[in-house]
N, C-alpha and C. Protein backbone atom coordinates (compact mmCIF):
# COMPACT_ATOMS: atom_id res chain seq x y z
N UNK A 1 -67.92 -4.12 -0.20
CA UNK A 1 -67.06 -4.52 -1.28
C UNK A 1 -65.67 -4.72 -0.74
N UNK A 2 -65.21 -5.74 -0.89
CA UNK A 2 -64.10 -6.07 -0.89
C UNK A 2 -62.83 -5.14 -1.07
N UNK A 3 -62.72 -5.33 -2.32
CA UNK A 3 -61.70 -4.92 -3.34
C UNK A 3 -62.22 -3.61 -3.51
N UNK A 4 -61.80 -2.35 -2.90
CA UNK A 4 -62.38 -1.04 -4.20
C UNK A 4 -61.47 -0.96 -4.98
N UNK A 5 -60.53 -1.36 -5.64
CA UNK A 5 -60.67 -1.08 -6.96
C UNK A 5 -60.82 -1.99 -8.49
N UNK A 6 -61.64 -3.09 -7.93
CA UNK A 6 -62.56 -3.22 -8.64
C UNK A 6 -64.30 -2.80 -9.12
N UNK A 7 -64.56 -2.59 -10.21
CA UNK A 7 -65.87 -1.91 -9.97
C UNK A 7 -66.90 -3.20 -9.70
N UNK A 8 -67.87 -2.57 -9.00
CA UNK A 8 -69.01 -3.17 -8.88
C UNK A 8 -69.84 -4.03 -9.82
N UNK A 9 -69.95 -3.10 -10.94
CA UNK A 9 -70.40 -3.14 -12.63
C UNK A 9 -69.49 -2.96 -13.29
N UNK A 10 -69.51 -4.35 -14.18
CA UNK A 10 -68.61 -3.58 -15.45
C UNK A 10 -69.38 -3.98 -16.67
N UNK A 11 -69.69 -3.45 -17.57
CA UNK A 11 -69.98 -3.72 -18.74
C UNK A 11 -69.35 -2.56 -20.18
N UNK A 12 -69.46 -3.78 -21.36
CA UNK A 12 -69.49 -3.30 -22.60
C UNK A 12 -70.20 -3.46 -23.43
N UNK A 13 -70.51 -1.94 -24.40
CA UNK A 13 -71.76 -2.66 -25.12
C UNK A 13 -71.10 -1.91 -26.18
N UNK A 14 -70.80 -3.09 -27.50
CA UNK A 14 -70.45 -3.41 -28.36
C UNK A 14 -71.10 -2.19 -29.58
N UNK A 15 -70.09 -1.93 -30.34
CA UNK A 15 -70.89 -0.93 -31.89
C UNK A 15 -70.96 0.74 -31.08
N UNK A 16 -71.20 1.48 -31.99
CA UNK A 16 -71.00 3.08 -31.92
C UNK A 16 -71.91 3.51 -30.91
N UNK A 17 -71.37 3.99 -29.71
CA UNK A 17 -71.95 4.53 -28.22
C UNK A 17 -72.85 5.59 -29.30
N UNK A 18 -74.64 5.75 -28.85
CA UNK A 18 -75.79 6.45 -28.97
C UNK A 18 -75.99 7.30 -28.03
N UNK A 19 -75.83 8.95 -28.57
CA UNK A 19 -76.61 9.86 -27.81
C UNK A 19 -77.56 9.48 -27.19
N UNK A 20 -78.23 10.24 -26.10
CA UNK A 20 -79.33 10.47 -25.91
C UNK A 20 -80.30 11.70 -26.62
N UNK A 21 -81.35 11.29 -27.91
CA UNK A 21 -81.97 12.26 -28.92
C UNK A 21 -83.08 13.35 -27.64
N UNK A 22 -82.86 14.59 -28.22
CA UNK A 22 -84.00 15.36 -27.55
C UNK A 22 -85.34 15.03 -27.72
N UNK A 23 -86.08 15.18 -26.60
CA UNK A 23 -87.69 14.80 -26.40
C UNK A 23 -88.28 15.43 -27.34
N UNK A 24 -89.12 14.71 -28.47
CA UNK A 24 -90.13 15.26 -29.51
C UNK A 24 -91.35 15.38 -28.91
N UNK A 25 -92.39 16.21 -29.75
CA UNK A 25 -93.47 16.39 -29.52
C UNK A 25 -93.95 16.11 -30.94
N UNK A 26 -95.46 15.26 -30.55
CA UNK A 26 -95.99 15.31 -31.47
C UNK A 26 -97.36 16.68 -31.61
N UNK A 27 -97.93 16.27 -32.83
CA UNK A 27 -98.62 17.80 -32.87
C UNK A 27 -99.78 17.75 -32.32
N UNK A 28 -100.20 16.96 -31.26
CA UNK A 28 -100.93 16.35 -30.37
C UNK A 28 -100.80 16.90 -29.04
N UNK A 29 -99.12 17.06 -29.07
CA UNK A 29 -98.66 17.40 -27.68
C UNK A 29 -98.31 16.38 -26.64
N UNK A 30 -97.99 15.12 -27.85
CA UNK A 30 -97.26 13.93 -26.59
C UNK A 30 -95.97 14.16 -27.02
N UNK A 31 -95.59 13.79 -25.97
CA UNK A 31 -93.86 13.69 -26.12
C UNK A 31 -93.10 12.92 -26.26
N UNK A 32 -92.54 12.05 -26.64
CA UNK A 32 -91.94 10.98 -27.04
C UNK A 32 -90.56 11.06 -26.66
N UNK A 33 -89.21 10.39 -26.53
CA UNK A 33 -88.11 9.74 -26.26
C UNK A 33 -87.91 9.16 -27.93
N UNK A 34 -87.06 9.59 -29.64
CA UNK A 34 -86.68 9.15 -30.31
C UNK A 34 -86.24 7.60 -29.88
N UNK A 35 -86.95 7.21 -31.03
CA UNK A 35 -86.72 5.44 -31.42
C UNK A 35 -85.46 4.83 -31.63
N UNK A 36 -84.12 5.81 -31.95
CA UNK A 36 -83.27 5.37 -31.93
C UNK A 36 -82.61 5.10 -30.64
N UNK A 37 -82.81 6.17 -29.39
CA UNK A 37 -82.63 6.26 -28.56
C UNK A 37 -82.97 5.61 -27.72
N UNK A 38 -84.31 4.82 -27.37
CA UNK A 38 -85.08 4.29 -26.73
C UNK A 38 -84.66 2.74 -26.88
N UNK A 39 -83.95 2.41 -28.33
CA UNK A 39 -83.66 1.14 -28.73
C UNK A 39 -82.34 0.89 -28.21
N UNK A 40 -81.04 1.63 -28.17
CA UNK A 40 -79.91 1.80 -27.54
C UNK A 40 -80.20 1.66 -25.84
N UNK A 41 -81.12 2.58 -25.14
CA UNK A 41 -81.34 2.44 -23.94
C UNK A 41 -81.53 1.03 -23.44
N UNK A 42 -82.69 0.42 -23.95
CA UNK A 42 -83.39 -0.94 -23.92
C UNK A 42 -82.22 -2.06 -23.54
N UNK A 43 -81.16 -2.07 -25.07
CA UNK A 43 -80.14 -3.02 -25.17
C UNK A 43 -79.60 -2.54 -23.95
N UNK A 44 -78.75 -1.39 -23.50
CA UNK A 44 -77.82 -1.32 -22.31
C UNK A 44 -78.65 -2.09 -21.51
N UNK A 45 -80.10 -1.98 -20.91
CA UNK A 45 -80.99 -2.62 -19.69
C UNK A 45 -80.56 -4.07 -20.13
N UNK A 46 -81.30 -4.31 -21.17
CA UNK A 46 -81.26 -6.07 -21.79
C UNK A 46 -79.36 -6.28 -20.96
N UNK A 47 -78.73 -6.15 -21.38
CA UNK A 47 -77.34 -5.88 -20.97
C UNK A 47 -76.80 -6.12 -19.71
N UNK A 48 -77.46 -4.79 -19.14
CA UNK A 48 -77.47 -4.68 -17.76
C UNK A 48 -77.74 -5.93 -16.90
N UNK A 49 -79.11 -6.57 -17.26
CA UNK A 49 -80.27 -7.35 -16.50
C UNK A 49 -79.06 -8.46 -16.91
N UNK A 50 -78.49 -8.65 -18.01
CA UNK A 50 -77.91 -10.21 -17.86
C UNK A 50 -76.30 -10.15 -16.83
N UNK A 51 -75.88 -8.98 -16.97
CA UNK A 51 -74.57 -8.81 -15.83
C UNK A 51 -75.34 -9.03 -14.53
N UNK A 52 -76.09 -8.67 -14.18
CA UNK A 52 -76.83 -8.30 -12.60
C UNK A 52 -77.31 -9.49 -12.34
N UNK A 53 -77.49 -10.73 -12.86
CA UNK A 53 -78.17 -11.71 -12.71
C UNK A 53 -77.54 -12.63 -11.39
N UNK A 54 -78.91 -12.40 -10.54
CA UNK A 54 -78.67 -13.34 -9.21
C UNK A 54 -77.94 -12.27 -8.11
N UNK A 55 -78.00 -10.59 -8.46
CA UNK A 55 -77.25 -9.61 -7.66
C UNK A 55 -78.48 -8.41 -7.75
N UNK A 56 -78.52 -7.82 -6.49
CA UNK A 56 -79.37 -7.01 -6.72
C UNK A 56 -78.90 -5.39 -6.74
N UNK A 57 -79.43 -4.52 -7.32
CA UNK A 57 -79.06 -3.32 -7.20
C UNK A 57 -78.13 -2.85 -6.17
N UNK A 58 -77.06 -2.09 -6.45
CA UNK A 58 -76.46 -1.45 -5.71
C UNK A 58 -77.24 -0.62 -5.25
N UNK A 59 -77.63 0.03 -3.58
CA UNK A 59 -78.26 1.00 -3.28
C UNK A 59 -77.09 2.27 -2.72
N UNK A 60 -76.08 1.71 -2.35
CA UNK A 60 -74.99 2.60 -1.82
C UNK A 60 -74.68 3.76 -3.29
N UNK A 61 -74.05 5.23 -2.06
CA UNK A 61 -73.69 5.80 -3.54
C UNK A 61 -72.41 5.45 -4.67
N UNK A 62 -72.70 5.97 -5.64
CA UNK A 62 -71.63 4.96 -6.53
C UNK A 62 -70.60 6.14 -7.32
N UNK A 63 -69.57 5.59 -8.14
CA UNK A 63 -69.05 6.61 -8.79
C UNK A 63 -68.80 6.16 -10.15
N UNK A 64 -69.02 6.92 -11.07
CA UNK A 64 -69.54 5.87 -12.73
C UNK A 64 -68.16 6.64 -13.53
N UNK A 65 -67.67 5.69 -14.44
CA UNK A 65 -66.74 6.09 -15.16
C UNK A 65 -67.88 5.57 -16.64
N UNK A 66 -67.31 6.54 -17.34
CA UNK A 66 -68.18 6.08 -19.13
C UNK A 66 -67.12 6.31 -20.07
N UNK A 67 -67.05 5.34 -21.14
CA UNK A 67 -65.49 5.52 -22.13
C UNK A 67 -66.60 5.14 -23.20
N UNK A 68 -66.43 6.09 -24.14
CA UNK A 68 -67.38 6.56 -25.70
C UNK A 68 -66.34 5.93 -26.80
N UNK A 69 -66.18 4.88 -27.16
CA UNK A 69 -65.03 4.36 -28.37
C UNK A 69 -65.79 4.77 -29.63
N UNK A 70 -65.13 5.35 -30.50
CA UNK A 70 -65.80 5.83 -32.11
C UNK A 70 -64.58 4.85 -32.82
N UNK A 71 -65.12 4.60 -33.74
CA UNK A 71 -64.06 4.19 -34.96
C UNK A 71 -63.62 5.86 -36.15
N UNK A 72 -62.59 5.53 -36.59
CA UNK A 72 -62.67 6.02 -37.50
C UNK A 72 -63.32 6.29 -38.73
N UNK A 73 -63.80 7.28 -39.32
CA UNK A 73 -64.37 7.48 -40.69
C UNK A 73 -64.23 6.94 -41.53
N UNK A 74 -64.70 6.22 -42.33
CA UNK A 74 -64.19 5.06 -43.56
C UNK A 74 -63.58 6.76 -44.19
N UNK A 75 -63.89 7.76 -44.82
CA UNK A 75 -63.37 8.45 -45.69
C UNK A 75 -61.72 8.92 -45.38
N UNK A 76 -61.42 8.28 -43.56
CA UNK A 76 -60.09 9.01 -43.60
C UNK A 76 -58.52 8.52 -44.00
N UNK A 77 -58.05 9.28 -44.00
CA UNK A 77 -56.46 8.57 -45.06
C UNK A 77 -56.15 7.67 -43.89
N UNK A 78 -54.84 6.70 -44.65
CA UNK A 78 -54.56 5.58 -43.59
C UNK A 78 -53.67 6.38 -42.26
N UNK A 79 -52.77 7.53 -43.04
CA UNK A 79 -52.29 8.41 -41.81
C UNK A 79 -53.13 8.99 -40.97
N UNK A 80 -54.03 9.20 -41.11
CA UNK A 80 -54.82 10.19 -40.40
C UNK A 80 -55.09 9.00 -39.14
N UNK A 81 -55.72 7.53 -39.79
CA UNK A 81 -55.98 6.55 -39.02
C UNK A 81 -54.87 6.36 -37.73
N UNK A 82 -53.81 5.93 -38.93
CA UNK A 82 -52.80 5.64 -37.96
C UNK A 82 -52.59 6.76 -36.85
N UNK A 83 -53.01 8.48 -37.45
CA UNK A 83 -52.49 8.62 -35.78
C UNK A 83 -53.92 9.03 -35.05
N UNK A 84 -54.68 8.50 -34.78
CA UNK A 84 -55.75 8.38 -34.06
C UNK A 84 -55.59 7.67 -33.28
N UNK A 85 -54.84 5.95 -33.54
CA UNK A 85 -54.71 5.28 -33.01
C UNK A 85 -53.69 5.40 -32.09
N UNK A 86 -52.95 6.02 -32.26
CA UNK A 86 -51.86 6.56 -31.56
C UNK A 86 -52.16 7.56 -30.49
N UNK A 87 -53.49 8.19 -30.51
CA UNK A 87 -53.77 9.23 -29.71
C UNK A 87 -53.58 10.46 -29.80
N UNK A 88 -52.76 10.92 -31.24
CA UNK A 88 -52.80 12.14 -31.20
C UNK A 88 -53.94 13.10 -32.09
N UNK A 89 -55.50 12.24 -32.34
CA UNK A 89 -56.56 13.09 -32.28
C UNK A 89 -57.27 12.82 -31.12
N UNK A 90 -58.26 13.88 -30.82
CA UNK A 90 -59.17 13.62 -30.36
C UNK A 90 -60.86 13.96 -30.87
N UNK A 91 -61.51 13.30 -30.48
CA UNK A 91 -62.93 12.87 -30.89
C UNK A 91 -64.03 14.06 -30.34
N UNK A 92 -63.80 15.42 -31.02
CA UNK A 92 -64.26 16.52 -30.79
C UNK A 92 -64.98 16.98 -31.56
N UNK A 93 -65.79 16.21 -32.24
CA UNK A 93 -66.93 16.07 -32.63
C UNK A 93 -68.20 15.50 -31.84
N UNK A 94 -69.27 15.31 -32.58
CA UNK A 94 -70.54 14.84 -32.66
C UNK A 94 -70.13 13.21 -32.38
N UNK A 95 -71.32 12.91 -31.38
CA UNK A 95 -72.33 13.18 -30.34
C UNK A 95 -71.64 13.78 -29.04
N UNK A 96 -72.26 15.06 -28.10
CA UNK A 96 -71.57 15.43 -27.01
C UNK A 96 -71.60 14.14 -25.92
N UNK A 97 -70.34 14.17 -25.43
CA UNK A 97 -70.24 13.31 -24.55
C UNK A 97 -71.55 13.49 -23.52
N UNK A 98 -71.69 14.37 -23.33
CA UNK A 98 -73.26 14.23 -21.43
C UNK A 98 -74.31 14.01 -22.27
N UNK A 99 -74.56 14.17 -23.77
CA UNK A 99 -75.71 13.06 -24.48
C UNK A 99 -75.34 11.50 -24.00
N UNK A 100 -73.84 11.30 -24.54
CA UNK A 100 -73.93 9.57 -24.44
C UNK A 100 -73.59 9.69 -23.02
N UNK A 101 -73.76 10.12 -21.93
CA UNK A 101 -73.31 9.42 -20.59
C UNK A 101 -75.05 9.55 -20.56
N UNK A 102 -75.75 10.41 -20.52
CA UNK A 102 -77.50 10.28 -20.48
C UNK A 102 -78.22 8.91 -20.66
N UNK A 103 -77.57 8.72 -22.16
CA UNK A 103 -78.16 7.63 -22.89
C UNK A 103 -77.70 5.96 -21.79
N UNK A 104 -76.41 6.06 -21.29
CA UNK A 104 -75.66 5.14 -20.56
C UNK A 104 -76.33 5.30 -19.47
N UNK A 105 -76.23 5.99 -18.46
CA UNK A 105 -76.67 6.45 -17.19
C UNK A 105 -78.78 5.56 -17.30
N UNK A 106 -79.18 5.82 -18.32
CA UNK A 106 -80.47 5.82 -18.20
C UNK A 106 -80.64 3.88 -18.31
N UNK A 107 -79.55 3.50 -18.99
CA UNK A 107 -79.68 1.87 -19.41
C UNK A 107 -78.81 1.21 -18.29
N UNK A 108 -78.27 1.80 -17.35
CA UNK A 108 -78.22 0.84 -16.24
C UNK A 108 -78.75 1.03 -15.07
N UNK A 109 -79.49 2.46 -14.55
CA UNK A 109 -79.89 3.14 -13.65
C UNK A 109 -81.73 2.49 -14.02
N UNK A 110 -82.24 1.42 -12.70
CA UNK A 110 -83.25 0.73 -12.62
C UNK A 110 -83.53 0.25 -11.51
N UNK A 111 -84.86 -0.35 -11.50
CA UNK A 111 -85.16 -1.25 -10.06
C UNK A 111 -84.16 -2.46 -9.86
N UNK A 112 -83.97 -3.34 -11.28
CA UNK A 112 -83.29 -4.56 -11.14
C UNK A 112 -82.26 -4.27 -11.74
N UNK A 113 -81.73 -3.10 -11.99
CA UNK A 113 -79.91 -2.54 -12.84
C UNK A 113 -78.90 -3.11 -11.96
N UNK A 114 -78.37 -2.16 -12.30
CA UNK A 114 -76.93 -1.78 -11.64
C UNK A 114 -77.00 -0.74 -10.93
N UNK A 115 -77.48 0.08 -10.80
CA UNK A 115 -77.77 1.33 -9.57
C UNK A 115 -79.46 1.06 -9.50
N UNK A 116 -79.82 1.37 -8.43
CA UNK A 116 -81.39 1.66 -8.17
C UNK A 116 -81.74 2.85 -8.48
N UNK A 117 -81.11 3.72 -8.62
CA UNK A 117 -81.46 5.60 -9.09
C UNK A 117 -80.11 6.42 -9.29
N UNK A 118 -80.43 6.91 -10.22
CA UNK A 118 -79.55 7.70 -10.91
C UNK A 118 -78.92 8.94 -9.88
N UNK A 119 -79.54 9.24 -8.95
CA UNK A 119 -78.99 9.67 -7.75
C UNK A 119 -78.38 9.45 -6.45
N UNK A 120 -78.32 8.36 -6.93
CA UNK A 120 -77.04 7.72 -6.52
C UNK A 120 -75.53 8.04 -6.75
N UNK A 121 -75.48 8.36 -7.89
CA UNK A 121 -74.43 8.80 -8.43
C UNK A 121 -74.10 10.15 -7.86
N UNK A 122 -72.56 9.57 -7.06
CA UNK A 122 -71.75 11.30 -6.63
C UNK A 122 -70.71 11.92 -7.67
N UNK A 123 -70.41 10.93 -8.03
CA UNK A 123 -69.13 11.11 -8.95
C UNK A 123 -69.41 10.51 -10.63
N UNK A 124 -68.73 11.26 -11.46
CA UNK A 124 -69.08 10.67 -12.75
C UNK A 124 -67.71 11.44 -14.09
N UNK A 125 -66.99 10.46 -14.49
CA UNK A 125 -66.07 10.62 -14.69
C UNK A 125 -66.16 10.05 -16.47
N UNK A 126 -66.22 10.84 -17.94
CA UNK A 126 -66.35 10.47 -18.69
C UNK A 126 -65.45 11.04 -19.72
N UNK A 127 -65.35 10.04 -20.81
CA UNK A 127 -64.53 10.23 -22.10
C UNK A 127 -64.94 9.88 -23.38
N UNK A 128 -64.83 10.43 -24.54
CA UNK A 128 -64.49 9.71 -25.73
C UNK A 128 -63.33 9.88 -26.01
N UNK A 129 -63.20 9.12 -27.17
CA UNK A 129 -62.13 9.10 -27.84
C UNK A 129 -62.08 8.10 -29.04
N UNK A 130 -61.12 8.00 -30.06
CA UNK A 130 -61.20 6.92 -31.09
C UNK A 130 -60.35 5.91 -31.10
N UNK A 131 -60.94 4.59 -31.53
CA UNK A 131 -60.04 3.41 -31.02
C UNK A 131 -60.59 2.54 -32.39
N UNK A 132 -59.72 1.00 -32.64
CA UNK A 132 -59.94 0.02 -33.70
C UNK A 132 -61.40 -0.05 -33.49
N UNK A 133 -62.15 -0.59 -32.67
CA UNK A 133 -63.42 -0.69 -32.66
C UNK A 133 -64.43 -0.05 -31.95
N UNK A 134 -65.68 0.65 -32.50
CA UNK A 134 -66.73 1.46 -31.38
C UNK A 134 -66.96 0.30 -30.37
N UNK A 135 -66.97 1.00 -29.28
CA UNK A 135 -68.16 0.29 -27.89
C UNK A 135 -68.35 1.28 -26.83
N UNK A 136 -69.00 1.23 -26.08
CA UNK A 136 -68.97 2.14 -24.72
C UNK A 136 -68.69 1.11 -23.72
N UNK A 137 -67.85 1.66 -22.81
CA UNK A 137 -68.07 0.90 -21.77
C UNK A 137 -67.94 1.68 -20.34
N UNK A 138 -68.68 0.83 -19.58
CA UNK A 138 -69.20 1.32 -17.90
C UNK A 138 -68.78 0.72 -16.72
N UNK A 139 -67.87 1.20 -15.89
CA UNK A 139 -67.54 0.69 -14.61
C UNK A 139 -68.38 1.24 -13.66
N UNK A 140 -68.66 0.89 -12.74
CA UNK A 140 -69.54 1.67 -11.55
C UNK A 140 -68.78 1.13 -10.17
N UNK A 141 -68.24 1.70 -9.34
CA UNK A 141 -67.81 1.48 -8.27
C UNK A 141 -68.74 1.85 -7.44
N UNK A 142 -68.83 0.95 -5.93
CA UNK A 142 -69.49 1.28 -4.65
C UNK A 142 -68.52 2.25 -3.86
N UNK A 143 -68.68 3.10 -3.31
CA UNK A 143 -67.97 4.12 -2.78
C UNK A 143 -67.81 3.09 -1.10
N UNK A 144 -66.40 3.31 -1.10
CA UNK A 144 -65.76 2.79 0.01
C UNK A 144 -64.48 3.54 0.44
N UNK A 145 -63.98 3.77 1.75
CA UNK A 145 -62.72 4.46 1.57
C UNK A 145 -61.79 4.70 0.79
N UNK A 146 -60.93 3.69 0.21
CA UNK A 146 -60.11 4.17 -0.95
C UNK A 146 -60.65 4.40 -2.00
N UNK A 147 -61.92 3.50 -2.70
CA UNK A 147 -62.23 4.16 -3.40
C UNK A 147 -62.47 5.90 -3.97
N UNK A 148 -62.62 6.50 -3.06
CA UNK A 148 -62.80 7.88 -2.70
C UNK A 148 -61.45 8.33 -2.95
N UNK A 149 -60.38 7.79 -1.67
CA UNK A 149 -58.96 8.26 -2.12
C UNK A 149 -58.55 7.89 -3.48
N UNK A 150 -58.93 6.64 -4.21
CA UNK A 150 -58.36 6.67 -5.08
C UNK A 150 -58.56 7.90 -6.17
N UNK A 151 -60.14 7.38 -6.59
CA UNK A 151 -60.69 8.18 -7.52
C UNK A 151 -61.23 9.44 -7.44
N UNK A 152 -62.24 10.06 -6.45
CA UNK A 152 -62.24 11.43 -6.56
C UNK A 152 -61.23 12.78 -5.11
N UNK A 153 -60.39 11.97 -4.99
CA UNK A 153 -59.21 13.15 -4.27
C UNK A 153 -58.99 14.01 -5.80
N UNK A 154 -58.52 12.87 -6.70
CA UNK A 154 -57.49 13.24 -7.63
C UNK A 154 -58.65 14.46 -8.66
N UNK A 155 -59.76 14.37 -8.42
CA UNK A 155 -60.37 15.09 -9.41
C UNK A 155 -61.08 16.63 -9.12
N UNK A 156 -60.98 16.40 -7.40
CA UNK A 156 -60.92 17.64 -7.00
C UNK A 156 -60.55 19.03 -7.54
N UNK A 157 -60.72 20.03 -8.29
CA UNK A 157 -60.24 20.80 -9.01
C UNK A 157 -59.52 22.02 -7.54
N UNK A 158 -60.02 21.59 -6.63
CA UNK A 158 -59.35 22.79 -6.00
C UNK A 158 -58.00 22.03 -5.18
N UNK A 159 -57.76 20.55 -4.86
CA UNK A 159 -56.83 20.03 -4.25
C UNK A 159 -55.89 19.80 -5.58
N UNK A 160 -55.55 20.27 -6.97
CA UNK A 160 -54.78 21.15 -8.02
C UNK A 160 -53.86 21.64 -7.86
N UNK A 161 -53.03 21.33 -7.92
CA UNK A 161 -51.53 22.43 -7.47
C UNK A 161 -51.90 23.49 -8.58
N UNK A 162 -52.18 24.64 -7.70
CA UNK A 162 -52.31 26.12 -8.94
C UNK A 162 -53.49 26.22 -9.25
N UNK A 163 -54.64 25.74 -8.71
CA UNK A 163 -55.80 26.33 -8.81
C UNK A 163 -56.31 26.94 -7.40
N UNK A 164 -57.40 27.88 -7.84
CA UNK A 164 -57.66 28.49 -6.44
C UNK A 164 -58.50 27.47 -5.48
N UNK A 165 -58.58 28.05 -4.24
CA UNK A 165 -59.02 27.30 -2.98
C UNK A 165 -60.57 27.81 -3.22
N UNK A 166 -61.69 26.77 -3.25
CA UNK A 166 -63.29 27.63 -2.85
C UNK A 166 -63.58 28.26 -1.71
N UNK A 167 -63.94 29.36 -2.07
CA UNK A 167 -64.46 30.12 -0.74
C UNK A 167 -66.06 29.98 -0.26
């Protein structure tokens, strides 16, 4: 890669970022992946497969950023709106963010994706928050020297001014 700091992958997928639902059982004893879930997954691939077109999987390791956009509640006052938009809530509610990075992670992580395996991934860097319109969106960088300096020096919890050193 050229450029690291451009990502490799970028995509957005449009409308309210979907958990990933816990595995059901039926009373059979099959297990299933929820339909809502499975339909969200699908679209990110559908998604995926049309960004990737004529490029083949990244096999190098990668480092994934995920941004969870919620809209606001139709029930909330216009102040409340207004300062959301402003940033002074945050989106500390329902769905937990490592549901929707699951649900994300699983709809671009493929043979013909954007990563070839989900273990690929060294680094993984995620958020919600509330904005004018829901979407999720996904950068994936190929790990290259700066890339590294750029993005995970800084996230190091022990290179912290004031946190302890690992022993």
């Amino acid at each position: 890669m050229d450029d690291n700091r451009n990502p490799f992958f970028r995509l957005t997928v449009e409308g309210a970022p979907v958990a990933k639902g816990r595995p059901r059982m039926t009373k059979t004893g099959r297990v299933y992946t929820p339909a809502k879930t499975r339909a969200y997954e699908e679209r990110i691939r559908q998604l995926t497969a049309i960004e990737m077109v004529g490029r083949p999987a990244t096999e190098s390791p990668v480092i994934v950023h995920v941004a969870a956009v919620f809209e606001s509640p139709p029930s909330w006052s216009r102040t409340k709106r207004l300062a959301l938009l402003q940033g002074a809530l945050s989106h500390a509610v329902k769905p937990d963010i490592d549901n929707v990075v699951k649900a994300a992670l699983d709809g671009i992580c493929f043979e013909n994706g954007a990563v070839r395996d989900d273990k690929q991934i060294v680094e993984l860097c995620a958020f919600k928050h509330y904005g004018p319109h829901a979407r999720l969106m996904i950068d994936v960088f190929e790990i290259g020297s700066s890339t590294v300096d750029r993005f995970s020096q800084r996230w190091r919890a022990w290179e912290r001014p004031g946190w302890a050193s690992p022993k």
